[in-house]
Protein backbone atom coordinates (compact mmCIF):
# COMPACT_ATOMS: atom_id res chain seq x y z
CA UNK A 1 47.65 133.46 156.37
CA UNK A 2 47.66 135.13 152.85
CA UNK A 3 49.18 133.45 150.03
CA UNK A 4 51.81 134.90 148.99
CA UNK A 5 51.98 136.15 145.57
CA UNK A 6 55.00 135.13 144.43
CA UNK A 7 55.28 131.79 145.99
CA UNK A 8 51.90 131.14 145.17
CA UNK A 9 48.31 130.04 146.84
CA UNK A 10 49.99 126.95 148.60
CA UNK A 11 52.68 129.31 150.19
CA UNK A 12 51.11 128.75 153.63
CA UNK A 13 51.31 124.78 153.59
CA UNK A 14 55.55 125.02 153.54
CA UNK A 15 56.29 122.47 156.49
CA UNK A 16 52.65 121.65 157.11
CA UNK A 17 52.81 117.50 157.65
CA UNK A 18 50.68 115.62 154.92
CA UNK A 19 50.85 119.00 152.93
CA UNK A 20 51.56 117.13 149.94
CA UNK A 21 47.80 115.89 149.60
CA UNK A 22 45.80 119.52 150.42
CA UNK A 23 47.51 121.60 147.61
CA UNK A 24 45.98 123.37 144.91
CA UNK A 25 46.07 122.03 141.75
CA UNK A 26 47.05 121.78 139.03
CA UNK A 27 50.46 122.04 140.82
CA UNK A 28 54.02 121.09 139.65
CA UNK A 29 55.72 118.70 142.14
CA UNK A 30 59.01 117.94 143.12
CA UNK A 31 60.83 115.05 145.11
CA UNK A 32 63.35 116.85 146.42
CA UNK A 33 65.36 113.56 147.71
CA UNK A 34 64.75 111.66 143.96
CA UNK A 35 65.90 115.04 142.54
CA UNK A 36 69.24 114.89 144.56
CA UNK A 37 69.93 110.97 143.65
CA UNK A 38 69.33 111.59 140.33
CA UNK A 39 71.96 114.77 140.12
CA UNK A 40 74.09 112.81 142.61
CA UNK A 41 74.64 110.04 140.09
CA UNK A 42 74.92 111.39 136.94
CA UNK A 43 77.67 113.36 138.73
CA UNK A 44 79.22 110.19 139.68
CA UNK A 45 79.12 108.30 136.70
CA UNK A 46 81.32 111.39 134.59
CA UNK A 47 83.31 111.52 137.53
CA UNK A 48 84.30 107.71 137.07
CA UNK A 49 84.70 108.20 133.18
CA UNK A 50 86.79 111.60 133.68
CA UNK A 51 84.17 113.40 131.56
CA UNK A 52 83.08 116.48 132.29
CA UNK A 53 79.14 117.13 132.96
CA UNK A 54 77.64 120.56 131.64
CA UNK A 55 73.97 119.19 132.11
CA UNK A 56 71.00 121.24 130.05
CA UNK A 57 69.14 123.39 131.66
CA UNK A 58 65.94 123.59 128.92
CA UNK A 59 64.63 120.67 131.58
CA UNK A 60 64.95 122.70 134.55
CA UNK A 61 65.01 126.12 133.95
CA UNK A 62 66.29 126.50 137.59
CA UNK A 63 69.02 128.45 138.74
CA UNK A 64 68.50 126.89 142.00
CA UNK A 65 68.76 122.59 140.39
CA UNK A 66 71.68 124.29 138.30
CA UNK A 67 73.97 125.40 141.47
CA UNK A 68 72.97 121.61 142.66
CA UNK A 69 74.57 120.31 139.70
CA UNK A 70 77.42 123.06 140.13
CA UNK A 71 77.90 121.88 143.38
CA UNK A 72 77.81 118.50 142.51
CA UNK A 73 80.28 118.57 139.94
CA UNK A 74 78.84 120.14 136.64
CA UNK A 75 81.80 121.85 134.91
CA UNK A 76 78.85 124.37 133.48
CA UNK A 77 75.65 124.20 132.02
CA UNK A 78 74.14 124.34 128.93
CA UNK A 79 71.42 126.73 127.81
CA UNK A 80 69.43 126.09 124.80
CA UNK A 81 68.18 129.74 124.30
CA UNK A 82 69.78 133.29 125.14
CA UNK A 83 67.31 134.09 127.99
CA UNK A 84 68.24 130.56 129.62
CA UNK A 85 71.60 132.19 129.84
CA UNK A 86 70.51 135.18 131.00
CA UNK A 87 68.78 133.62 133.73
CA UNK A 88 71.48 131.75 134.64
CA UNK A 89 74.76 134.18 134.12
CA UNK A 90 72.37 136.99 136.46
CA UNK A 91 72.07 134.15 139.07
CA UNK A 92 75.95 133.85 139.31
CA UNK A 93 76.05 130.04 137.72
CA UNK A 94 79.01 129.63 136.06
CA UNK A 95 80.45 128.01 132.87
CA UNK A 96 77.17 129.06 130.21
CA UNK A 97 77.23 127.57 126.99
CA UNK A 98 74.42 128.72 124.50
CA UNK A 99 73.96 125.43 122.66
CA UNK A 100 72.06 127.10 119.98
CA UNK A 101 73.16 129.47 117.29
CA UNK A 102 72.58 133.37 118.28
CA UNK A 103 71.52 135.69 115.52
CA UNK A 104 70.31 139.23 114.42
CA UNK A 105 72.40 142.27 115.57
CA UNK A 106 70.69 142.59 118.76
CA UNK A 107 70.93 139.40 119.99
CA UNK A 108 74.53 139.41 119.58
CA UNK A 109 74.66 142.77 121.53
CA UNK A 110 72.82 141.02 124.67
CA UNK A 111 75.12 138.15 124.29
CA UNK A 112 78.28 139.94 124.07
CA UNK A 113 76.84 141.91 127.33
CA UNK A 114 76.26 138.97 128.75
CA UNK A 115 79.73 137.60 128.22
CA UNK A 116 80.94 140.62 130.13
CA UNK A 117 78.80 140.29 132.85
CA UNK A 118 79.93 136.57 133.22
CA UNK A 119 83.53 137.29 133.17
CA UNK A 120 86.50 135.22 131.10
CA UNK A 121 85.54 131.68 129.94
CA UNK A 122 82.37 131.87 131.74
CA UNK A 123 80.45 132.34 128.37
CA UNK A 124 80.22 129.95 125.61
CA UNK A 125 78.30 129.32 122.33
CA UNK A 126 78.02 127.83 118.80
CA UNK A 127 78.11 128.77 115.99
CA UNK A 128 77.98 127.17 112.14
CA UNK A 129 78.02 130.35 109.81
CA UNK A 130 80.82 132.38 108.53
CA UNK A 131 78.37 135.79 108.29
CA UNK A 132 77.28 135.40 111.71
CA UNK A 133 81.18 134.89 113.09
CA UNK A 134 82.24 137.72 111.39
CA UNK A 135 79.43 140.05 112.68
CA UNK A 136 79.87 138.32 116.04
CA UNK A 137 83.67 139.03 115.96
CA UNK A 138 83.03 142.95 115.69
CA UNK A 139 80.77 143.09 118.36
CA UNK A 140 83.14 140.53 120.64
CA UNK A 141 86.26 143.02 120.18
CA UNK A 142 84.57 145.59 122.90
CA UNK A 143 85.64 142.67 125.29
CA UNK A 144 88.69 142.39 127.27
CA UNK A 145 89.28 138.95 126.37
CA UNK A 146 87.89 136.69 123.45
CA UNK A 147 84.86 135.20 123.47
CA UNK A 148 84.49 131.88 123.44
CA UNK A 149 82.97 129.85 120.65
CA UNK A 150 82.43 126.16 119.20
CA UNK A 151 81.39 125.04 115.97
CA UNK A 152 77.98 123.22 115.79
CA UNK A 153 77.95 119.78 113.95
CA UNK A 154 74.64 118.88 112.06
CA UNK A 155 74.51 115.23 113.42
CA UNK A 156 70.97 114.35 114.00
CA UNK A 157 67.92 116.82 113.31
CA UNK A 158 69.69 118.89 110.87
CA UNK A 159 68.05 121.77 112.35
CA UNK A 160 71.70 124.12 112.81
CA UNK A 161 75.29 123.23 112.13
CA UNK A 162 78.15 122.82 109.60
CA UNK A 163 76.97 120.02 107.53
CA UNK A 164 80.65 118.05 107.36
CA UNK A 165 84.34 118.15 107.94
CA UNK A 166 85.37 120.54 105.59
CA UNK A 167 82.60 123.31 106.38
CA UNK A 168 83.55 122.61 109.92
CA UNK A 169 87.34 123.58 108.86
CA UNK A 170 86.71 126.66 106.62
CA UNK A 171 84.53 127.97 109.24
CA UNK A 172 87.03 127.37 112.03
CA UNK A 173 89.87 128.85 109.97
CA UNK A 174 87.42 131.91 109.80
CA UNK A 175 86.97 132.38 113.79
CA UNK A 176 90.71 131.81 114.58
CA UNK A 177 91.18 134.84 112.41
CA UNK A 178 89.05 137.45 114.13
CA UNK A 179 91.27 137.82 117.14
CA UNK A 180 87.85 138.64 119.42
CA UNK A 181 87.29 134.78 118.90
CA UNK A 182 88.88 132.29 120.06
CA UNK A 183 87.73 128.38 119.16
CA UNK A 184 87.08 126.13 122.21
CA UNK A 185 85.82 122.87 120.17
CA UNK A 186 82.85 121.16 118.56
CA UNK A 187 79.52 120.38 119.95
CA UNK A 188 77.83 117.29 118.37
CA UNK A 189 74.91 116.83 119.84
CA UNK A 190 72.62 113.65 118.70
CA UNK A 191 69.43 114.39 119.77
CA UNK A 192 67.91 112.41 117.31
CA UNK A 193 69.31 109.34 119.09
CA UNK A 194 68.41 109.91 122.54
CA UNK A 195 64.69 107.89 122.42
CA UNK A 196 65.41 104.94 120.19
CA UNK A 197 63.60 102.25 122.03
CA UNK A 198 65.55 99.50 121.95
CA UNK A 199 69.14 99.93 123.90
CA UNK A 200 71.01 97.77 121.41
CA UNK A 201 69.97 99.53 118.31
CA UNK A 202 70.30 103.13 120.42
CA UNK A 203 74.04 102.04 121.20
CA UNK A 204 74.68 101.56 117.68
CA UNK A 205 73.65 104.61 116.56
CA UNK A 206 75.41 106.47 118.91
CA UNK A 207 78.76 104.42 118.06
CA UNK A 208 78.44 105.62 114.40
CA UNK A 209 77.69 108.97 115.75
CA UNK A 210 81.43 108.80 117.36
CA UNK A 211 83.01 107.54 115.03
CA UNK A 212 81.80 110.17 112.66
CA UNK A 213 82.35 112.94 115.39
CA UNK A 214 86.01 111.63 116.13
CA UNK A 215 86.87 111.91 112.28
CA UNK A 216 85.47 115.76 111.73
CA UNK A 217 88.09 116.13 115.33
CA UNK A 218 90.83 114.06 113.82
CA UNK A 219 90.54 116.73 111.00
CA UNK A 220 90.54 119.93 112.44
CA UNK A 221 93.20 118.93 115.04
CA UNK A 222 95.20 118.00 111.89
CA UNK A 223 95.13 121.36 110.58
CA UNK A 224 96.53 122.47 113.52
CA UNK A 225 92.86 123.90 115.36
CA UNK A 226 92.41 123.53 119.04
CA UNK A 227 89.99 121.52 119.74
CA UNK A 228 89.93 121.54 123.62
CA UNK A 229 85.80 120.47 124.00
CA UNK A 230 83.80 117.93 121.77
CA UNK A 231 80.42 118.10 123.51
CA UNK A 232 77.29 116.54 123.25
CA UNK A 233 75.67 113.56 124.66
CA UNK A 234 72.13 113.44 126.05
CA UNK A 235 70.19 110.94 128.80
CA UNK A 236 69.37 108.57 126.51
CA UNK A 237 73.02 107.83 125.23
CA UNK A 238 75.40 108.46 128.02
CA UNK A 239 75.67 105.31 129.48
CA UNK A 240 77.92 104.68 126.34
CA UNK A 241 79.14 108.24 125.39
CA UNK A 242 80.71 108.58 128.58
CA UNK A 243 83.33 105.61 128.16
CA UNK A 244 84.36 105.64 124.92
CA UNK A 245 86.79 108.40 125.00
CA UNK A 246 85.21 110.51 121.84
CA UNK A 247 83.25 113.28 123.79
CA UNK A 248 85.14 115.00 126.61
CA UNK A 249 81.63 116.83 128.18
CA UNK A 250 78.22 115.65 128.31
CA UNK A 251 74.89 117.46 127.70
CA UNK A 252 72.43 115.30 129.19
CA UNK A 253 68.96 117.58 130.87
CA UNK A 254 66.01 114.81 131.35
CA UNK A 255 67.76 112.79 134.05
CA UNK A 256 67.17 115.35 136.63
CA UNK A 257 63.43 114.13 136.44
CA UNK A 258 63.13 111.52 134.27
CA UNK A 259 59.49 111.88 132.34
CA UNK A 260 57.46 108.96 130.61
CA UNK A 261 59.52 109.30 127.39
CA UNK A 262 63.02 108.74 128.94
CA UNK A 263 61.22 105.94 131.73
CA UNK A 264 59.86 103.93 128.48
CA UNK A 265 63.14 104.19 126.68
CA UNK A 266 65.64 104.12 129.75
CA UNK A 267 63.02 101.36 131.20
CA UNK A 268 63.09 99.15 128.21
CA UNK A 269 64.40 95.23 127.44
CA UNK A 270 63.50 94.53 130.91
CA UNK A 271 65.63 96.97 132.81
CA UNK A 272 64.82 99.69 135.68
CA UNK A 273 65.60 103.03 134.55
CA UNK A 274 68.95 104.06 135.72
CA UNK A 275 67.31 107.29 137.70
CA UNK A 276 64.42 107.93 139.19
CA UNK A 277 61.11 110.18 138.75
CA UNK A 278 61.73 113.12 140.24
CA UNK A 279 58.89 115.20 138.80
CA UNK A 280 54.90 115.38 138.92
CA UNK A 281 51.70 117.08 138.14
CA UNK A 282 49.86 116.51 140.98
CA UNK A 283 45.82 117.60 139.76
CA UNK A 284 42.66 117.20 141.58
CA UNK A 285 38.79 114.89 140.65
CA UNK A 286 36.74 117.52 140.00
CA UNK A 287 33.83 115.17 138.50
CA UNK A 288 32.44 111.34 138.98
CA UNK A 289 29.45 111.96 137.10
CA UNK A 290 30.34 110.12 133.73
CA UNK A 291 30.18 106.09 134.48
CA UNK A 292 33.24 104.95 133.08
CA UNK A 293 35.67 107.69 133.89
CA UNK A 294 36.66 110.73 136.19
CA UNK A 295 37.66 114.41 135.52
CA UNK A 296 40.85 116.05 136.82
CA UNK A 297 41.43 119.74 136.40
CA UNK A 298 44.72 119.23 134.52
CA UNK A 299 44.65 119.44 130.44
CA UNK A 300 46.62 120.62 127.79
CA UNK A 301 47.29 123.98 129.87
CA UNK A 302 48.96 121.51 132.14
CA UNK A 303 51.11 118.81 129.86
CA UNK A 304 53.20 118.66 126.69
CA UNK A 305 51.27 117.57 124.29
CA UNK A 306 53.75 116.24 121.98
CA UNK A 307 54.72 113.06 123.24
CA UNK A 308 53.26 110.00 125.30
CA UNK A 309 50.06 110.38 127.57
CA UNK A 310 50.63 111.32 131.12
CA UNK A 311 50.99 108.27 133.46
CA UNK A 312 49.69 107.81 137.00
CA UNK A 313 52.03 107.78 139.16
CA UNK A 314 50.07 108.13 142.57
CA UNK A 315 46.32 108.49 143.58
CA UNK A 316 44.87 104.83 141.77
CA UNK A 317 45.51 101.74 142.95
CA UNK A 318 44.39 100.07 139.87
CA UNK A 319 44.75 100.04 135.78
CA UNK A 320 44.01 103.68 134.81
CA UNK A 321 44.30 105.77 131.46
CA UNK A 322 45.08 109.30 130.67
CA UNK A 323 43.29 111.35 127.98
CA UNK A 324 43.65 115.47 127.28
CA UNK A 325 39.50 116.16 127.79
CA UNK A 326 40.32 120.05 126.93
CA UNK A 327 42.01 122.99 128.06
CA UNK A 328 41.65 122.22 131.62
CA UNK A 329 40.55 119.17 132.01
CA UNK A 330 41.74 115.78 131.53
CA UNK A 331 39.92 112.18 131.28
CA UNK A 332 41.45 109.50 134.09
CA UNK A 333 39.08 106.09 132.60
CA UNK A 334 39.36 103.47 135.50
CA UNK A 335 37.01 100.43 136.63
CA UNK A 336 34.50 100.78 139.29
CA UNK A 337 36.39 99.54 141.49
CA UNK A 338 39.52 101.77 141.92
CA UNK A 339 37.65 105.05 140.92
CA UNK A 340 38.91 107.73 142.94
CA UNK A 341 36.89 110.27 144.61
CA UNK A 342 35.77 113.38 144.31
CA UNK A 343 38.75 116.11 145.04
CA UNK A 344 41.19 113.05 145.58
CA UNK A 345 44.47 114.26 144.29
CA UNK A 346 46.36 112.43 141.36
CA UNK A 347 49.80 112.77 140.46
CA UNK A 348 51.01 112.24 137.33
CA UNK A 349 54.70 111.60 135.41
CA UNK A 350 54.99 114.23 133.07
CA UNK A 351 54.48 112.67 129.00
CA UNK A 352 57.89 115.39 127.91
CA UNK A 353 59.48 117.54 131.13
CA UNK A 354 60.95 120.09 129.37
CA UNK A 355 57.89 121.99 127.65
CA UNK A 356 55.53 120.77 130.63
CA UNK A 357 58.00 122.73 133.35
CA UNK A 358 57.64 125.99 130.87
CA UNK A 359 54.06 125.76 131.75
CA UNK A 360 54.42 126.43 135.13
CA UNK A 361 55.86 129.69 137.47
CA UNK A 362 57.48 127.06 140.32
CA UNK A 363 58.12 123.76 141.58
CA UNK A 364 56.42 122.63 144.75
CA UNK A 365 59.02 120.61 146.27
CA UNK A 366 58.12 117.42 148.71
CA UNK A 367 59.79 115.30 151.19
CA UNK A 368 57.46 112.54 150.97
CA UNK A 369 54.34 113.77 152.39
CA UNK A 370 55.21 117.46 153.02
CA UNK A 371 55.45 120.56 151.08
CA UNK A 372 59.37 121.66 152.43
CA UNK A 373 59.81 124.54 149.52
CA UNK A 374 58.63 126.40 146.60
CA UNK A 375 61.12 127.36 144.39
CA UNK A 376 60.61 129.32 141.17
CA UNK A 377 60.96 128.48 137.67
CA UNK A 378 63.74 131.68 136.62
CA UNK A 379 63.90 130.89 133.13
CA UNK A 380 60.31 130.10 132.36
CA UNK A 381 58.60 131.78 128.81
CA UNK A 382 62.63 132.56 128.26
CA UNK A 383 62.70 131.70 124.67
């Protein structure tokens, strides 16, 4: 059989038993049934809170895991660049927020297209500048209905939003003005907080972080603003977020797949990691010739490289270490005794998800030891 070209060279192994172990690498892998725990829980634990769940999509950048989580639960889900929203609005998934804010003229015209194409409240986003509202608001008016908006908080990286409660009121008293606005809430995302190591110092940070975002609420509801959504919350601090009765919708992307960052952090003071790893780079030995080590044909073509090392997951029985060896290549050091052989296949958890899926055109999903699927990555290179 030919491959086929858009589901790739391994198109022909789809329900071939043990297909897992013959594919062509470097290949990104998915466990389908860890994948549907993982969205199955984080579903139930905002279900059990009463928060609503509009889960990030700059993990996935799948319209088919995003109608999962729709169909688990999600309320919407949150899209940290305009062509993530594309993506998704075009595949029919409901309840977009842009978490990012959207500039230049052009921009706003795709966005304001894409609000029609989505239909009323299907289309969110943020913003934290009073020039950008009020070009936004002229463009909006060609709409039957307002568009939606929040205003973005600058609680962690500083990188966008209002920097404190009284920016965060002048510029809402500027959007309920427009009339082709209309304010929704706040979004206070602390990303900064999501991979501090230890659980009890991560906890505390993100109880300041409430506090803080409950005040800048207190004060716009006080001046009479609707504040209907306070949103935030990643995988790292939901556990707590969710209960405490501050954010009424959570943000959180990396638990769909859980990567070597969140397992260390999620992992730590002795606990299991609340989810499970969903997602791989499965890569072949394409050399035993040095003593000491082996070559895969996965490099920094194949992995973030702005985080942790890639871990073994499967493949070596034994103590093994990761190290980028080039462009296509990567250095697996093991004893003599677990050394793998040639063209053995090695999976590995991902060091950072997000970035590593945006390498790749689609997921090769498993049930254990068979290929079952290849789904594409719709929002890949959408930046």
């Amino acid at each position: 059989m030919r491959p086929s070209p858009t589901l790739g060279p391994n198109a022909y192994l789809v329900g071939v038993a043990g297909s897992r172990h013959t594919l062509d690498t470097p290949a990104l892998l998915l466990d389908r049934a860890a994948l549907e725990r993982n969205i199955a829980k984080m579903a139930a634990t905002a279900e059990r809170h009463g928060i609503g769940l509009r889960p990030h999509v700059k993990t996935h950048k799948s319209a088919r895991i995003a109608q999962m989580q729709i169909d688990a639960g999600a309320v919407g889900v949150s899209c940290a660049t305009l062509g993530e929203a594309e993506a998704m609005v075009h595949a029919g998934i409901p309840g977009v927020l842009v978490t990012s804010p959207v500039v230049s003229t052009n921009k706003l015209r795709r966005l304001v297209a894409l609000a029609e194409k989505a239909g009323p409240r299907q289309l969110m986003l943020v913003v934290d500048d009073a020039c950008n509202v009020a070009e936004l608001a002229v463009l909006a008016a060609r709409l039957a209905y307002p568009l939606d908006v929040l205003i973005d908080y600058q609680c962690g990286y500083h990188r966008t939003g209002v920097k404190d409660a009284d920016a965060a009121l002048a510029l809402a008293r500027t959007i309920v003005q427009t009339g082709s606005l209309r304010l929704r809430g706040v979004q206070a995302y602390g990303g900064h907080l999501q991979h501090i190591a230890v659980r009890e110092a991560r906890e505390d940070a993100a109880a300041r972080l409430r506090d803080e975002v409950g005040a800048l609420v207190r004060t716009l509801e006080a001046a009479g603003m609707p504040i209907e959504i306070v949103t935030g919350v990643g995988t790292g601090t939901h556990e707590s977020d969710a209960s405490a009765g501050v954010f009424t919708e959570m943000q959180p992307g990396s638990y769909v797949f859980m990567d070597a960052e969140y397992t260390q952090v999620l992992g730590g003071d002795s606990c299991a990691p609340p989810y499970e790893t969903a997602l791989f780079v499965q890569s072949a030995v394409v050399s035993t010739q040095a003593p000491s080590w082996v070559t895969v044909d996965a490099g920094t073509k194949s992995f973030a490289t702005d985080s942790v090392a890639p871990i073994v997951a499967r493949g070596v029985s034994g103590p093994s270490q990761y190290a980028f060896f080039g462009d296509e290549h990567g250095k697996l050091i093991v004893d003599t005794e677990h050394r793998p052989a040639l063209a053995a296949r090695i999976e590995f958890t991902t060091p950072h998800c997000d970035p590593t899926v945006n390498l790749y055109d689609r997921y090769h999903v498993v049930d254990e030891d068979t290929l079952v699927d290849i789904w594409p990555v719709d929002a890949r290179g959408k930046l």
